[in-house]
N, C-alpha and C. Protein backbone atom coordinates (compact mmCIF):
# COMPACT_ATOMS: atom_id res chain seq x y z
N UNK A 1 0.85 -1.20 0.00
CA UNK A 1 0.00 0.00 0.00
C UNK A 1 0.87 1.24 0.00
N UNK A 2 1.66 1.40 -1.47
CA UNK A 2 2.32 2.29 -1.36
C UNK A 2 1.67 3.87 -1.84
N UNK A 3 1.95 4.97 -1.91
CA UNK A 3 0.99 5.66 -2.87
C UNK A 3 0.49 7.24 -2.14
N UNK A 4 0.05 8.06 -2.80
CA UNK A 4 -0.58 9.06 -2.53
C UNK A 4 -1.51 9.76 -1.33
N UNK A 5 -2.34 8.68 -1.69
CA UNK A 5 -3.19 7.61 -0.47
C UNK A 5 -3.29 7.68 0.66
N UNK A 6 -2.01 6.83 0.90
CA UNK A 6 -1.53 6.30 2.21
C UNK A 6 -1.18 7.43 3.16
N UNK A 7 -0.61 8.49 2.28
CA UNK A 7 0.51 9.95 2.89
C UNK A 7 -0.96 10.88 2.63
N UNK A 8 -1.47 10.71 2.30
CA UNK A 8 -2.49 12.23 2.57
C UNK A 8 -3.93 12.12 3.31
N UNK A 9 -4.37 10.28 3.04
CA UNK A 9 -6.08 10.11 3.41
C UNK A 9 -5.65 9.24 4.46
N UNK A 10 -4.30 8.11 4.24
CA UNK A 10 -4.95 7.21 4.84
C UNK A 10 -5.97 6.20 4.69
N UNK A 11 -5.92 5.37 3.49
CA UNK A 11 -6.95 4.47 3.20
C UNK A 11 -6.81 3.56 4.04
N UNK A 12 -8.34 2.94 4.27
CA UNK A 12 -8.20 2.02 5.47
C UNK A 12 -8.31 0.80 4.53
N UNK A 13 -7.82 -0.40 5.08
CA UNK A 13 -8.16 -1.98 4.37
C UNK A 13 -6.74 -2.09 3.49
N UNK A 14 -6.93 -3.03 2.51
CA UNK A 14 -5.90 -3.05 2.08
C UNK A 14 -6.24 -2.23 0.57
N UNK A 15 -4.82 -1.62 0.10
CA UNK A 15 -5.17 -1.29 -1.02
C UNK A 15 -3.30 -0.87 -2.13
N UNK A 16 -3.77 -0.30 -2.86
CA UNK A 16 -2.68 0.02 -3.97
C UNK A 16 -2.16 1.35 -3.68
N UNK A 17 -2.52 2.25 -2.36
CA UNK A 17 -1.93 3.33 -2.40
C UNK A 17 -2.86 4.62 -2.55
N UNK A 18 -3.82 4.24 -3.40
CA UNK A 18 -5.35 4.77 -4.43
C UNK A 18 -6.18 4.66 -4.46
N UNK A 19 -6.07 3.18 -4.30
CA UNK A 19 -7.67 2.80 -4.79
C UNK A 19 -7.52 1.38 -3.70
N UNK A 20 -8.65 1.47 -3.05
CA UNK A 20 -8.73 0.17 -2.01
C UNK A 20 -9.15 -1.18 -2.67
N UNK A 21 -8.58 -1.73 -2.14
CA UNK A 21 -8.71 -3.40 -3.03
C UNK A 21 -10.73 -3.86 -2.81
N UNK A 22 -11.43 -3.40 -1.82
CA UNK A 22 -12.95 -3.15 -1.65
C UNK A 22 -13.47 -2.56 -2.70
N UNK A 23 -12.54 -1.63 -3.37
CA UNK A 23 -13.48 -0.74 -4.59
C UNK A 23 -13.13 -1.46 -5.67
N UNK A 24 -12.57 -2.47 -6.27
CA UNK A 24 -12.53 -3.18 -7.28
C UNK A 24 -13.41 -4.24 -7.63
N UNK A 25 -14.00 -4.50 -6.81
CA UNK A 25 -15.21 -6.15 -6.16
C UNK A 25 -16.11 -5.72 -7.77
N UNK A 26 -16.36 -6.40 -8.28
CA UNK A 26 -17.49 -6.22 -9.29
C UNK A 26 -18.37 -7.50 -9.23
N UNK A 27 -19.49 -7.05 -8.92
CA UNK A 27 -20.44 -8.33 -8.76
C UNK A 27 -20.36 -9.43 -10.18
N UNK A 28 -20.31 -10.57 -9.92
CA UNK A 28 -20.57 -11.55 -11.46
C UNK A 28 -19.41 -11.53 -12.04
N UNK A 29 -17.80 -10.91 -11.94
CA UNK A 29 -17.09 -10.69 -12.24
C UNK A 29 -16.69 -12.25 -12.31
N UNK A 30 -15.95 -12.72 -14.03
CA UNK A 30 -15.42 -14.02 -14.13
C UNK A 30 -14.43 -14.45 -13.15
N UNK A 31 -13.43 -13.48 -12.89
CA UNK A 31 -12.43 -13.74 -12.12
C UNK A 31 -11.81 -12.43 -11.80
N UNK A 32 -10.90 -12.65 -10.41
CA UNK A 32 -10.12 -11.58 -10.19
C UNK A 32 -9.05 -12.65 -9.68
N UNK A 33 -8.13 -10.94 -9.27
CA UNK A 33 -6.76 -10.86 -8.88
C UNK A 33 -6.20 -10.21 -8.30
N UNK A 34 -5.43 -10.29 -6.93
CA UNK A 34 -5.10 -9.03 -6.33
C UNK A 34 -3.16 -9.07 -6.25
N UNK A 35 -2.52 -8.45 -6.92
CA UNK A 35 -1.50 -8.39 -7.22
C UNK A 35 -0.51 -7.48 -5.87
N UNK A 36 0.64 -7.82 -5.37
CA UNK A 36 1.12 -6.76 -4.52
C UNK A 36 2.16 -5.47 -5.07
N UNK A 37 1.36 -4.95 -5.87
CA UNK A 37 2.17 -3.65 -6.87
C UNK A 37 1.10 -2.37 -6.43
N UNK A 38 2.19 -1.50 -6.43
CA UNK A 38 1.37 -0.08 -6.22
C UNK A 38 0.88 0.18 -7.18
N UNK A 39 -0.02 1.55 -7.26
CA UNK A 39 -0.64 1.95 -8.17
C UNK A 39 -0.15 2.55 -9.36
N UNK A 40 0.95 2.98 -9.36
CA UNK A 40 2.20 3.46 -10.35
C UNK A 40 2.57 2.48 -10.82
N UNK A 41 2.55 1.49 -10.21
CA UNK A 41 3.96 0.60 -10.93
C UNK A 41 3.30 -0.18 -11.82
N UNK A 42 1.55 -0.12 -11.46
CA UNK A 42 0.87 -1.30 -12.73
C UNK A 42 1.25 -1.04 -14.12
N UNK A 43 1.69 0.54 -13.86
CA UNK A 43 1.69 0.54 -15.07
C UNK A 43 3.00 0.12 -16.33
N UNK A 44 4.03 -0.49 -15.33
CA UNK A 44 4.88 -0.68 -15.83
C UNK A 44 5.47 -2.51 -15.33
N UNK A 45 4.75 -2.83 -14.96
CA UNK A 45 5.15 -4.27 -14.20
C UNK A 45 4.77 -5.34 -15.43
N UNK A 46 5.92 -6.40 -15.55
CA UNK A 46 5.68 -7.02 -16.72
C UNK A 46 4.91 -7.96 -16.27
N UNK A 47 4.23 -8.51 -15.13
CA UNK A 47 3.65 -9.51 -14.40
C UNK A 47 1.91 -9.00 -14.44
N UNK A 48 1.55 -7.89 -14.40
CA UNK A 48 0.80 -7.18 -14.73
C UNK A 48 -0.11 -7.01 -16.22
N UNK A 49 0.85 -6.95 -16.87
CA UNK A 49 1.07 -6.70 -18.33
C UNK A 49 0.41 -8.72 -18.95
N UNK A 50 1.27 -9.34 -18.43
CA UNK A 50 0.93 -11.14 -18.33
C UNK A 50 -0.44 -11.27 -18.09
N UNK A 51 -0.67 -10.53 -17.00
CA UNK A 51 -2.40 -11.17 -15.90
C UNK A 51 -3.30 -10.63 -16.89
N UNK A 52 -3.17 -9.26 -17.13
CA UNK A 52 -3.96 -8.51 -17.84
C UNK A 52 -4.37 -9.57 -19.35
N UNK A 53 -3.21 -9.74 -19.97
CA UNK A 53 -3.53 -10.15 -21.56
C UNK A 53 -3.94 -11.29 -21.23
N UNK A 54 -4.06 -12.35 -20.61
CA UNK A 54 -4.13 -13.67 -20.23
C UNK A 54 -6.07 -13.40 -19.95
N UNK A 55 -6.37 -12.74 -19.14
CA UNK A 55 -7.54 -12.11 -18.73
C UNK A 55 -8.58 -11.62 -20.24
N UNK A 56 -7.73 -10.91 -20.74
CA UNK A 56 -8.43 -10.45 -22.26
C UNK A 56 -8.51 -11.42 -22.94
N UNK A 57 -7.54 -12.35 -23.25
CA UNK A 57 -7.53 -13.86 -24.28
C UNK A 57 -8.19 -14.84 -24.02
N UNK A 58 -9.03 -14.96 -22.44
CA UNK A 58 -8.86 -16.00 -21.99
C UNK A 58 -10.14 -16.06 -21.08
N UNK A 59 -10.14 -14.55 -20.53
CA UNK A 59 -11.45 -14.38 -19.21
C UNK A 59 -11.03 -14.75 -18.16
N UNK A 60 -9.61 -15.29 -17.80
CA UNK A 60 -9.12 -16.18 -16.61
C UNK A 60 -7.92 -15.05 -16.39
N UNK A 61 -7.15 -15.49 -15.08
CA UNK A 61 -5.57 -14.75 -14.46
C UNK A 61 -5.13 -15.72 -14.82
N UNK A 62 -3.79 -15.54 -14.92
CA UNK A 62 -2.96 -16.77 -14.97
C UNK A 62 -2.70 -17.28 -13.43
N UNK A 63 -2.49 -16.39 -13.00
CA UNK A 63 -2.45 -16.82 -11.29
C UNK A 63 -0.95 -17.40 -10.86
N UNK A 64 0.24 -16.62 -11.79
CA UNK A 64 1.30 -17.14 -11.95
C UNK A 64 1.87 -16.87 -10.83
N UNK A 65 3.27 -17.73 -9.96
CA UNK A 65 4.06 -17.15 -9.03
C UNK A 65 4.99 -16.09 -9.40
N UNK A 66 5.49 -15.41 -8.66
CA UNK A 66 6.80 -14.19 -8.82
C UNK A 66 6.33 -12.79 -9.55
């Protein structure tokens, strides 16, 4: 819970810094994933980049280790 966030609000629960891992829940949702990367770094994490396209190709996470 690294992030913006943390240093100015204080999010309670767990979260990315931003956005609390509670505000992602989407009812009926095929699958999720909760990754331990801040909110900056999704955007550059190649593990991220994996879950994501795997998710688009597939409807599934890969649910890979590391």
């Amino acid at each position: 819970a690294l992030g913006l966030g943390r240093i100015v609000a204080g999010l309670p629960g767990p979260s990315d810094g931003v956005v609390r891992v509670e505000e992602t829940e989407v009812e009926g949702a095929a699958d999720r994933i909760v990754l331990a990367v801040s909110h900056s770094t999704m955007l550059v994490s190649a593990r991220v980049a994996r879950e994501a396209a795997a998710f688009l190709a597939t409807g599934r996470f890969l649910r890979e280790s590391g």
